[in-house]
C-alpha atoms as a PDB file:
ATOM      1  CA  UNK A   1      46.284  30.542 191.660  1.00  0.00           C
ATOM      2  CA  UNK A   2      46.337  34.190 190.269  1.00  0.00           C
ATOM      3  CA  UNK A   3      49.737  34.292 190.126  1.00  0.00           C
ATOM      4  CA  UNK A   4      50.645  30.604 188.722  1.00  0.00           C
ATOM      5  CA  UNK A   5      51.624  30.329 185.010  1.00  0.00           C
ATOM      6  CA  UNK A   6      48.785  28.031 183.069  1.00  0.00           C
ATOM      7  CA  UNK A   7      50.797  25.639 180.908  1.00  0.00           C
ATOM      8  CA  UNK A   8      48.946  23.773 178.515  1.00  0.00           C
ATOM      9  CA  UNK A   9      50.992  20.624 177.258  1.00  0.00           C
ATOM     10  CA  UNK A  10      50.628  20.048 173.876  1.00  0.00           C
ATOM     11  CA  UNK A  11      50.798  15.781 173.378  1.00  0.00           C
ATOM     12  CA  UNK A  12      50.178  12.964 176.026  1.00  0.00           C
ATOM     13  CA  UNK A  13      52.801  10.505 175.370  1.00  0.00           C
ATOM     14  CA  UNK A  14      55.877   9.657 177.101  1.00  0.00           C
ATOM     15  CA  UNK A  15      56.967  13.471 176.662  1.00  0.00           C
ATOM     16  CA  UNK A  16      54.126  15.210 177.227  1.00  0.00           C
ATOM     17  CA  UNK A  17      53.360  13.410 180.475  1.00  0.00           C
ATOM     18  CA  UNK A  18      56.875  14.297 182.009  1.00  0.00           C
ATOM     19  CA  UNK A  19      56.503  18.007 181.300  1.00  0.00           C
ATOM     20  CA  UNK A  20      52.994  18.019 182.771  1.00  0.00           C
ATOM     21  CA  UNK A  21      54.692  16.113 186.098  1.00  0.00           C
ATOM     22  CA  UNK A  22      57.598  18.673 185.800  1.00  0.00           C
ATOM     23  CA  UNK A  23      54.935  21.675 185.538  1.00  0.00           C
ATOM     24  CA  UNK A  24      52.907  20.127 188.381  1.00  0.00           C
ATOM     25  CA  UNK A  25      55.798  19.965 190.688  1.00  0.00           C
ATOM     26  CA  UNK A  26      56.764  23.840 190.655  1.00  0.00           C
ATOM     27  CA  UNK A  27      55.077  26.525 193.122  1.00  0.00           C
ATOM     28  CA  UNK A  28      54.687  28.764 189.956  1.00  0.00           C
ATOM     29  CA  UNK A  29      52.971  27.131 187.297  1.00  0.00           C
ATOM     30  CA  UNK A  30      49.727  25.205 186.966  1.00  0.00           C
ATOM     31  CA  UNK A  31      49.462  22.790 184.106  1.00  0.00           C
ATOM     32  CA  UNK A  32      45.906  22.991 182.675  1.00  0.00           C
ATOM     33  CA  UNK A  33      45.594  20.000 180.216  1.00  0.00           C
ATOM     34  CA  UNK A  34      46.786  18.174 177.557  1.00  0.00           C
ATOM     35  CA  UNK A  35      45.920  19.109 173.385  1.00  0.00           C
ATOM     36  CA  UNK A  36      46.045  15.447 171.605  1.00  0.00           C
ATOM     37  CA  UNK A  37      44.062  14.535 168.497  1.00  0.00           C
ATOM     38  CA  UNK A  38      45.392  11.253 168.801  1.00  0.00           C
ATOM     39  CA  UNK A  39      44.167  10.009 172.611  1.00  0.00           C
ATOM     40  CA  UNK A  40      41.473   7.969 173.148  1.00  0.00           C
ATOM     41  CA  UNK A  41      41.177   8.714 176.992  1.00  0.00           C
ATOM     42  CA  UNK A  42      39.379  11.710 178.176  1.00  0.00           C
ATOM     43  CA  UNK A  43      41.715  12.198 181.290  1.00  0.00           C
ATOM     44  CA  UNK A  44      45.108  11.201 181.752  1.00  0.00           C
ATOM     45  CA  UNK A  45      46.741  10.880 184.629  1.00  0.00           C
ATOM     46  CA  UNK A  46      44.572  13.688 186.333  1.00  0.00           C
ATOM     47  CA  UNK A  47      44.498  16.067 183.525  1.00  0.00           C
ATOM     48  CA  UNK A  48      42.004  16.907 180.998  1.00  0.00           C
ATOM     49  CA  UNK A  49      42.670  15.814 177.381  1.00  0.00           C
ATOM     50  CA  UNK A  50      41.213  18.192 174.653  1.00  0.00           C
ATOM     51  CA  UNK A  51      41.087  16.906 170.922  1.00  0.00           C
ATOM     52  CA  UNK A  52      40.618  20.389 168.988  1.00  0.00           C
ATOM     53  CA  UNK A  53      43.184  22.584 169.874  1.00  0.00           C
ATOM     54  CA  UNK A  54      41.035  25.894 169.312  1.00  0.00           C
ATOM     55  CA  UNK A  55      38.477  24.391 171.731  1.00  0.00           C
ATOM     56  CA  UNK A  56      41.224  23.338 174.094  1.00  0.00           C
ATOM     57  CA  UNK A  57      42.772  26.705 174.298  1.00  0.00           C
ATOM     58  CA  UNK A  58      39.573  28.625 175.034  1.00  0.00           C
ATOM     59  CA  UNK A  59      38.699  26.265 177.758  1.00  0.00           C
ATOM     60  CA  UNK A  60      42.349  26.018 179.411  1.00  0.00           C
ATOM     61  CA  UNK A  61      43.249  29.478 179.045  1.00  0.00           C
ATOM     62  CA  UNK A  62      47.047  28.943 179.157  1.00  0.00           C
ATOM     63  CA  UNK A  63      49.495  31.661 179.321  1.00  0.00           C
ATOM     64  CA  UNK A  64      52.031  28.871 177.786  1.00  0.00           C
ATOM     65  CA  UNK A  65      51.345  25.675 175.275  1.00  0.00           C
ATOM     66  CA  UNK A  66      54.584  23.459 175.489  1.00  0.00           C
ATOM     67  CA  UNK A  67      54.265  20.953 172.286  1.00  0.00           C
ATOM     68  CA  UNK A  68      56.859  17.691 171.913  1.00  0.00           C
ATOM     69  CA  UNK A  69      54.593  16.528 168.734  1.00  0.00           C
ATOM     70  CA  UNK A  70      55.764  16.217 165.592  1.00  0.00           C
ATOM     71  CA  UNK A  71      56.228  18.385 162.681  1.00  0.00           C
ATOM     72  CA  UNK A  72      52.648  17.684 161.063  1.00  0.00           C
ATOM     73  CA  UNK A  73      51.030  18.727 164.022  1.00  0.00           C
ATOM     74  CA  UNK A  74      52.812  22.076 165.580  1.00  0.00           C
ATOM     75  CA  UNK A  75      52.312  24.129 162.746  1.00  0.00           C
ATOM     76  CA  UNK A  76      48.456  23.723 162.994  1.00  0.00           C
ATOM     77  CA  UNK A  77      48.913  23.688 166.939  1.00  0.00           C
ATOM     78  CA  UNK A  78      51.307  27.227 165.972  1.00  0.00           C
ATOM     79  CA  UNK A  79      48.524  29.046 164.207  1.00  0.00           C
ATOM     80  CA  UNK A  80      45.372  28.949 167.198  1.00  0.00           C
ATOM     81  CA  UNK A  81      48.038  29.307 169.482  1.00  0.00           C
ATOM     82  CA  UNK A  82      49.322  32.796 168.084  1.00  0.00           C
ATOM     83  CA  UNK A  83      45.809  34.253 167.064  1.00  0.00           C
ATOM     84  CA  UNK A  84      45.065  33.633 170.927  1.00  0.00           C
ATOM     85  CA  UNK A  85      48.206  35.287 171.958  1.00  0.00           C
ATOM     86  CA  UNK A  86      49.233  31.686 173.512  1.00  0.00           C
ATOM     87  CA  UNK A  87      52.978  31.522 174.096  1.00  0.00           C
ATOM     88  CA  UNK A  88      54.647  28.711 172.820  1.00  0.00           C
ATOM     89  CA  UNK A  89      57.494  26.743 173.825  1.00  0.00           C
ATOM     90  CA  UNK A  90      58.454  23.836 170.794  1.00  0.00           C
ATOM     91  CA  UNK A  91      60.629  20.965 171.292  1.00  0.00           C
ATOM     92  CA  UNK A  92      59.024  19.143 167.960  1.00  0.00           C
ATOM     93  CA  UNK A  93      62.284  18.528 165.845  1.00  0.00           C
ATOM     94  CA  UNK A  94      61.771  18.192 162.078  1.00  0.00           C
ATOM     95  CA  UNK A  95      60.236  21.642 161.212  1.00  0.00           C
ATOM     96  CA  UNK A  96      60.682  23.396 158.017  1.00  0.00           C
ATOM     97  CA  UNK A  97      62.549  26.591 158.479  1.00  0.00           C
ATOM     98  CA  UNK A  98      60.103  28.029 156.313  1.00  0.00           C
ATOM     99  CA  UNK A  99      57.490  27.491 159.508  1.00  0.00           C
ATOM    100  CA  UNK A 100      59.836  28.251 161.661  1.00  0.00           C
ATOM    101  CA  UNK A 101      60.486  31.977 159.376  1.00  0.00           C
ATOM    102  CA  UNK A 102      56.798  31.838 159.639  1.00  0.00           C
ATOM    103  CA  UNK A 103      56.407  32.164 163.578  1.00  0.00           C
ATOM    104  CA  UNK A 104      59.315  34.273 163.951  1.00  0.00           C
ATOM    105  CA  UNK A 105      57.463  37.364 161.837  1.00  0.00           C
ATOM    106  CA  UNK A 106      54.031  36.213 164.025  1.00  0.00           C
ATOM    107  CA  UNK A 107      55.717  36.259 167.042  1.00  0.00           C
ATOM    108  CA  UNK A 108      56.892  39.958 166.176  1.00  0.00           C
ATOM    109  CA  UNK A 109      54.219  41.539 164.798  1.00  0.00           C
ATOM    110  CA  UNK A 110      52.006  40.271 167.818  1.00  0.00           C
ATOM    111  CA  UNK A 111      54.485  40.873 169.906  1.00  0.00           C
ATOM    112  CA  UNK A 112      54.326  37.732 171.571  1.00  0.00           C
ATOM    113  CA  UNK A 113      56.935  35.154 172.999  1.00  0.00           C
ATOM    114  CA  UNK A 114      58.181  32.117 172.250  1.00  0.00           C
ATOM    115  CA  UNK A 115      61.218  29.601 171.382  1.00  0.00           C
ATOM    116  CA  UNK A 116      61.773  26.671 169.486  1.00  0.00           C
ATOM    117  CA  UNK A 117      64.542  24.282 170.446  1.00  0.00           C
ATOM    118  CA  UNK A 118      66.203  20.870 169.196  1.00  0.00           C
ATOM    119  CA  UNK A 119      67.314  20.001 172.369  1.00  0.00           C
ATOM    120  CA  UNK A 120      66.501  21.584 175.957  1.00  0.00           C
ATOM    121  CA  UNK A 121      69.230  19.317 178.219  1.00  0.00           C
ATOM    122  CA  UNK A 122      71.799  22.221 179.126  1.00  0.00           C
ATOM    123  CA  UNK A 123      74.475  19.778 178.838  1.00  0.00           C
ATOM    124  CA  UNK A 124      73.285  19.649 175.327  1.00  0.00           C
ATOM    125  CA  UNK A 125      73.208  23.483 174.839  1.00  0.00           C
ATOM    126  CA  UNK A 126      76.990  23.298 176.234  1.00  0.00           C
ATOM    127  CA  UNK A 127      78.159  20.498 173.853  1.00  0.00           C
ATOM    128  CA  UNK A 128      76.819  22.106 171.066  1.00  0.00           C
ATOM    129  CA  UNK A 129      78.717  25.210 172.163  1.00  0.00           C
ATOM    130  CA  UNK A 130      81.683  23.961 172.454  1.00  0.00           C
ATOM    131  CA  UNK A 131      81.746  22.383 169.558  1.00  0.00           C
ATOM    132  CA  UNK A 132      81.078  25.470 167.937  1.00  0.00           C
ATOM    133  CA  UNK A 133      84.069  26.689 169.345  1.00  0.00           C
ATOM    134  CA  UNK A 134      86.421  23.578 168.143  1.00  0.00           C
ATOM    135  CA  UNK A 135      85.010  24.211 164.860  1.00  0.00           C
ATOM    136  CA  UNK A 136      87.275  27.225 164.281  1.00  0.00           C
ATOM    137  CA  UNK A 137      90.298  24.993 165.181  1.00  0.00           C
ATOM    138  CA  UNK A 138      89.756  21.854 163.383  1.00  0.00           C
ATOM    139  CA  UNK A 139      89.281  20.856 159.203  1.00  0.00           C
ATOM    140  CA  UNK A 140      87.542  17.471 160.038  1.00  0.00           C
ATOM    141  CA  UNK A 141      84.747  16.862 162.120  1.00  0.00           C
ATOM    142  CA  UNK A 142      81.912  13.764 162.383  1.00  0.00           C
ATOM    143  CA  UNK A 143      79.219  13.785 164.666  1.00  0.00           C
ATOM    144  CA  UNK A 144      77.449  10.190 166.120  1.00  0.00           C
ATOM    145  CA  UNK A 145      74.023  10.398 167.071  1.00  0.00           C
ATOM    146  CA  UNK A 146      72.082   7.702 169.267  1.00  0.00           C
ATOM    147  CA  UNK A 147      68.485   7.532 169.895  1.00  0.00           C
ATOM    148  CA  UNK A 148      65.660   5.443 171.182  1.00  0.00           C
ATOM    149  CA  UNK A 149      63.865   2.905 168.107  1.00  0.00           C
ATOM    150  CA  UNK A 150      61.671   5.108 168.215  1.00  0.00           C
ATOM    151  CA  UNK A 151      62.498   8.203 166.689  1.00  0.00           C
ATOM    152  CA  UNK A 152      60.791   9.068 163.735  1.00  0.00           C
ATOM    153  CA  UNK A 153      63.317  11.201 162.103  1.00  0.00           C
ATOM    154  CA  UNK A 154      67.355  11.258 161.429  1.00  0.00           C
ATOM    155  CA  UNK A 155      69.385  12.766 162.146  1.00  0.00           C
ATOM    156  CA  UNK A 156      68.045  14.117 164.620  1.00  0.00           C
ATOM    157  CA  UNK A 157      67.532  18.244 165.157  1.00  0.00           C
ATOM    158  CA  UNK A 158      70.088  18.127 167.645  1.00  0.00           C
ATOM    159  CA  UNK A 159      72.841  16.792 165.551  1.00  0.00           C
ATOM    160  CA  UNK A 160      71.736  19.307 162.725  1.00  0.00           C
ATOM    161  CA  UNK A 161      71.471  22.148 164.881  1.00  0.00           C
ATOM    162  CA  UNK A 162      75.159  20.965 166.026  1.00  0.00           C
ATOM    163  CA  UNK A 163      76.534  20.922 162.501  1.00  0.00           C
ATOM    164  CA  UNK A 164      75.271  24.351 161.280  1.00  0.00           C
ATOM    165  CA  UNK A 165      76.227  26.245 164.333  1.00  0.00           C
ATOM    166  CA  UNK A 166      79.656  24.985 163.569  1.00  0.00           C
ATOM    167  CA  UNK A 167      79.403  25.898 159.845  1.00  0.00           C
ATOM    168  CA  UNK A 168      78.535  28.967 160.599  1.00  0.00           C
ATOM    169  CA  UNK A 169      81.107  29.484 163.556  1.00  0.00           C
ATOM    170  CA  UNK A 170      83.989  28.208 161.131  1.00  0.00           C
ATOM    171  CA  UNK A 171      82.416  29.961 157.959  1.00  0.00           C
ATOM    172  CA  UNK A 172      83.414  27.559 155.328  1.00  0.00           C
ATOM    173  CA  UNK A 173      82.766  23.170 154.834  1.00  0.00           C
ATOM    174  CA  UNK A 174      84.598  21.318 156.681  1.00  0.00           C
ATOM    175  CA  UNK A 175      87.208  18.681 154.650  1.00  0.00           C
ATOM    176  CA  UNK A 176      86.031  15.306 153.859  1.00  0.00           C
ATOM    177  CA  UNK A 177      87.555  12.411 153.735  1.00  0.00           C
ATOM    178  CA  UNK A 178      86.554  10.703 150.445  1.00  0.00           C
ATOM    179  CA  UNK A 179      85.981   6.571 150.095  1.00  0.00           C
ATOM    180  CA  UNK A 180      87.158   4.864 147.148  1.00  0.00           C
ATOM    181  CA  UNK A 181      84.859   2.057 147.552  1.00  0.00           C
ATOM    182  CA  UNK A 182      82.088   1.084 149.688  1.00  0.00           C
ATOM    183  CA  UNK A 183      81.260  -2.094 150.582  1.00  0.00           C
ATOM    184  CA  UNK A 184      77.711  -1.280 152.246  1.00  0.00           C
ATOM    185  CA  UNK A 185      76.158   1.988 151.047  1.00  0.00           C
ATOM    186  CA  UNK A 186      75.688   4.822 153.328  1.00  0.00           C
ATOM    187  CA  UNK A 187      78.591   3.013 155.297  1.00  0.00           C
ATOM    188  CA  UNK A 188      79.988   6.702 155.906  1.00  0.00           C
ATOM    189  CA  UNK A 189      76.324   8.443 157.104  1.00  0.00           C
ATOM    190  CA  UNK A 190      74.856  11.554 155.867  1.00  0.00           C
ATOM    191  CA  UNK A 191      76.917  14.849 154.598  1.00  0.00           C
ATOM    192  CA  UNK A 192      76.331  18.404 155.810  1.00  0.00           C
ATOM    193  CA  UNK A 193      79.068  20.941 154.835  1.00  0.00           C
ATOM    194  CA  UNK A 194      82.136  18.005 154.581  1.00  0.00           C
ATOM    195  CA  UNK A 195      80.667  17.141 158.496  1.00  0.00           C
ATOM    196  CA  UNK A 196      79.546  12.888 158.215  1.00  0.00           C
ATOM    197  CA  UNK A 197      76.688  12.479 160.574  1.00  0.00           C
ATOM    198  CA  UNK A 198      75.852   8.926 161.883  1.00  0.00           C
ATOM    199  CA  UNK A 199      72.312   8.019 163.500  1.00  0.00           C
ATOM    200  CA  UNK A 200      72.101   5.232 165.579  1.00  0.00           C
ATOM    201  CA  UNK A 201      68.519   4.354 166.303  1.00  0.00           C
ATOM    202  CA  UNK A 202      68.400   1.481 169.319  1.00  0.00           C
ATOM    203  CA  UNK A 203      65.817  -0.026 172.186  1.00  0.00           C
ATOM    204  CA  UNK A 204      67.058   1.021 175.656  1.00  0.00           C
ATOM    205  CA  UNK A 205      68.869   4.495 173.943  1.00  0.00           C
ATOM    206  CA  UNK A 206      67.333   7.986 175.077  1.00  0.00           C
ATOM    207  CA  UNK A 207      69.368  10.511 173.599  1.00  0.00           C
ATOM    208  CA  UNK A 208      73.292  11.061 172.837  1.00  0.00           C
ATOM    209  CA  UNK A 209      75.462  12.950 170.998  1.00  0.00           C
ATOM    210  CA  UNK A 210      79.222  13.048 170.040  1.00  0.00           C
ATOM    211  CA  UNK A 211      81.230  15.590 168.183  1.00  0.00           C
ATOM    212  CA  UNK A 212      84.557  13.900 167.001  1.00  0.00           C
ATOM    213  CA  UNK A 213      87.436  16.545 165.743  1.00  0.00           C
ATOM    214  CA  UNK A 214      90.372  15.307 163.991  1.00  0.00           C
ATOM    215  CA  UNK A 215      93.709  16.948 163.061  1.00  0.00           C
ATOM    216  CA  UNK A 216      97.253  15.907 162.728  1.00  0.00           C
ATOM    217  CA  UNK A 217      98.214  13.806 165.903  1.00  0.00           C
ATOM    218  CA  UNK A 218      95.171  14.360 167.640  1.00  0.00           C
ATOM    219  CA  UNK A 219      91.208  14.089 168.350  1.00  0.00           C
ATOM    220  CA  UNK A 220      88.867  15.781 170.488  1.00  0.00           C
ATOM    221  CA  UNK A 221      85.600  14.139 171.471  1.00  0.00           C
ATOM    222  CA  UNK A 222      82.929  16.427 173.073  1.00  0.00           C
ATOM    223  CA  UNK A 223      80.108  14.057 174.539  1.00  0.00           C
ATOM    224  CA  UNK A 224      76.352  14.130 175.501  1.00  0.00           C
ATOM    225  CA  UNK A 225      74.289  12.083 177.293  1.00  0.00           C
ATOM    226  CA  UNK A 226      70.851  12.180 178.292  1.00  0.00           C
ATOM    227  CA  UNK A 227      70.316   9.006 180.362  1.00  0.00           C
ATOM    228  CA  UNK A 228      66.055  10.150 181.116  1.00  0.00           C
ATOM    229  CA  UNK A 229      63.505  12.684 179.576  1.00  0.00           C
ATOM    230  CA  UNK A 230      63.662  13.961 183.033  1.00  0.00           C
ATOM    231  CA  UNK A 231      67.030  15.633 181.873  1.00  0.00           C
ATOM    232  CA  UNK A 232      65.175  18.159 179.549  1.00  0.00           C
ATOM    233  CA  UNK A 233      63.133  19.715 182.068  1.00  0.00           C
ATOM    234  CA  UNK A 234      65.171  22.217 183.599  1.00  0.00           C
ATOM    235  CA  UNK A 235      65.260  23.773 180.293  1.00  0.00           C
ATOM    236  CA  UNK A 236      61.921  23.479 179.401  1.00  0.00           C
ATOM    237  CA  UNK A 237      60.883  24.740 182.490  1.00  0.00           C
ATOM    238  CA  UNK A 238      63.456  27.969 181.978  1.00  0.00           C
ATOM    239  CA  UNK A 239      62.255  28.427 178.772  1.00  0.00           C
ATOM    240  CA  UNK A 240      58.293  28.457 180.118  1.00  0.00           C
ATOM    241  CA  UNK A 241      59.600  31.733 182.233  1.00  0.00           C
ATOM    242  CA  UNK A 242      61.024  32.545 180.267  1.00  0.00           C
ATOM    243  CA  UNK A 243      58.887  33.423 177.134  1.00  0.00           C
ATOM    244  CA  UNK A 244      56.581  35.282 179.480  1.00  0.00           C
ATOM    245  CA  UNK A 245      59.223  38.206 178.843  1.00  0.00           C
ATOM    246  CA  UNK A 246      59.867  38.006 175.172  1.00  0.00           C
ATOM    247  CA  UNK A 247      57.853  39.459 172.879  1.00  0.00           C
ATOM    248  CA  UNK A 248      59.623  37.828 169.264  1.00  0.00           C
ATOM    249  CA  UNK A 249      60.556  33.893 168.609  1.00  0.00           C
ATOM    250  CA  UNK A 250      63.889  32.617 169.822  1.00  0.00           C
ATOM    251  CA  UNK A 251      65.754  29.794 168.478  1.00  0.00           C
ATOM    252  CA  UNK A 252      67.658  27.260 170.525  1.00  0.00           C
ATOM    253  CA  UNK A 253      67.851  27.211 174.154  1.00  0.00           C
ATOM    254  CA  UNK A 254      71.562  29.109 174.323  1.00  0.00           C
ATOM    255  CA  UNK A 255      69.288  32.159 173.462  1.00  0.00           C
ATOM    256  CA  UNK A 256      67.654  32.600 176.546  1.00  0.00           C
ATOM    257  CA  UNK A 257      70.982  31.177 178.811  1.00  0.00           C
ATOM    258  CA  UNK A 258      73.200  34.448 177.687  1.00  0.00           C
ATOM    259  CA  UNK A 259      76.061  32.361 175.855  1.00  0.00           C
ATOM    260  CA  UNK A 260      77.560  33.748 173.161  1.00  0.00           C
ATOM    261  CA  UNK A 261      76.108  32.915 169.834  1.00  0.00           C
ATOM    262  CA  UNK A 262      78.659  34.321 167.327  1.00  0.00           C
END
């Protein structure tokens, strides 16, 4: 038991139960409990479910909190987490960069660990690399993203994540293509730097992602699919290792996987 890693898993919904069955199922780790304002049940699914997340963290004694929440929630969850010298691990999309500014300079002058990510499905960290590389090639670019009903924002921080790493990567707006006349509004999505993003919200979706390029003669479609929640585990459980060894906030999972970020 010395030796495990004591995850704390931060939410007890669909999410939060399939990191705690991913953490369970690994030699190295030992998940300690859920933090959840919001259940009614004491125990779920075996594990104890703590209401106050100051309480909860002095009684679990994690070396890790991993928090799929939402963007109301982490911030509060960030701040007793830090002053505890918790590591954290965020998947909550939505945050203000302002917070996320916020936990960086924490992280660094405690010297303490952590990442936030929009997406931690390495085929996802891979599609949003390449497309950073197409960016450099191409004027026009859209990107179509499709999620579960449930969702509570749009677009989502994957497909916003996607379009400013290929801002950046390109280092101007991409060219749009303007509509004389609509004929339902918002027929042509959202606009970040000339890129038209789409968000498809839809019963029986989990999560998906294209990147459509366009130039003379030619497309280029980079896909992403993740068909269960089960496909963000690998990363999450990487990125629970690996914060253990950090000592200053990283931002998207391609930090800790040694691609290029430039």
């Amino acid at each position: 038991m010395s030796n495990e890693l004591r995850v704390a898993i931060s939410g007890s919904g669909k999410m939060g139960r399939q990191v705690a069955a991913a953490v369970m199922a690994e030699a190295d780790m030992f998940p300690t409990g859920y933090l959840d304002t919001l259940q009614s049940a004491d125990v779920v699914e075996g594990l104890t479910v703590y209401r106050d997340a100051a309480a909860g963290l002095d009684a679990m004694e994690p070396d890790v909190v991993v928090d799929f929440t939402n963007a109301v929630w982490t911030p509060a969850l960030a701040e007793v987490a830090m002053a505890r010298g918790v590591r954290l691990v965020i998947g909550t999309t939505g945050l203000s960069s302002a917070f996320v500014e916020r936990l960086a300079t924490d992280c660094a002058e405690r010297k303490v660990g952590g990442l936030v990510a929009s997406n931690f499905a390495l085929s996802a960290v891979l599609m949003m690399e390449f497309a950073k590389q197409a960016a450099r090639l191409f004027d026009h670019a859209e990107i179509i993203e499709l999620h579960h009903n449930q969702k509570v924002d749009a677009p989502s921080g994957t497909a916003k994540t996607t379009a400013e790493m290929m801002l950046l990567a390109r280092g101007r707006d991409f060219e749009h293509a303007d509509t004389e006349r609509f004929t339902v509004d918002g027929a042509r999505g959202g606009d970040l730097g000339g890129i038209a993003i789409h968000s498809v919200r839809l019963p029986g979706l989990v999560a998906h992602q294209e990147v459509i390029f366009g130039s003379l003669g030619q497309t280029l479609t980079i896909r992403q699919d993740s068909t269960g929640r089960d496909s963000f585990m690998p990363g999450v459980l990487l990125a629970v290792r690996k914060v253990m060894h950090l000592d200053r906030l990283v931002v998207g999972l391609d930090g800790i996987l040694g691609l290029d970020r430039e």
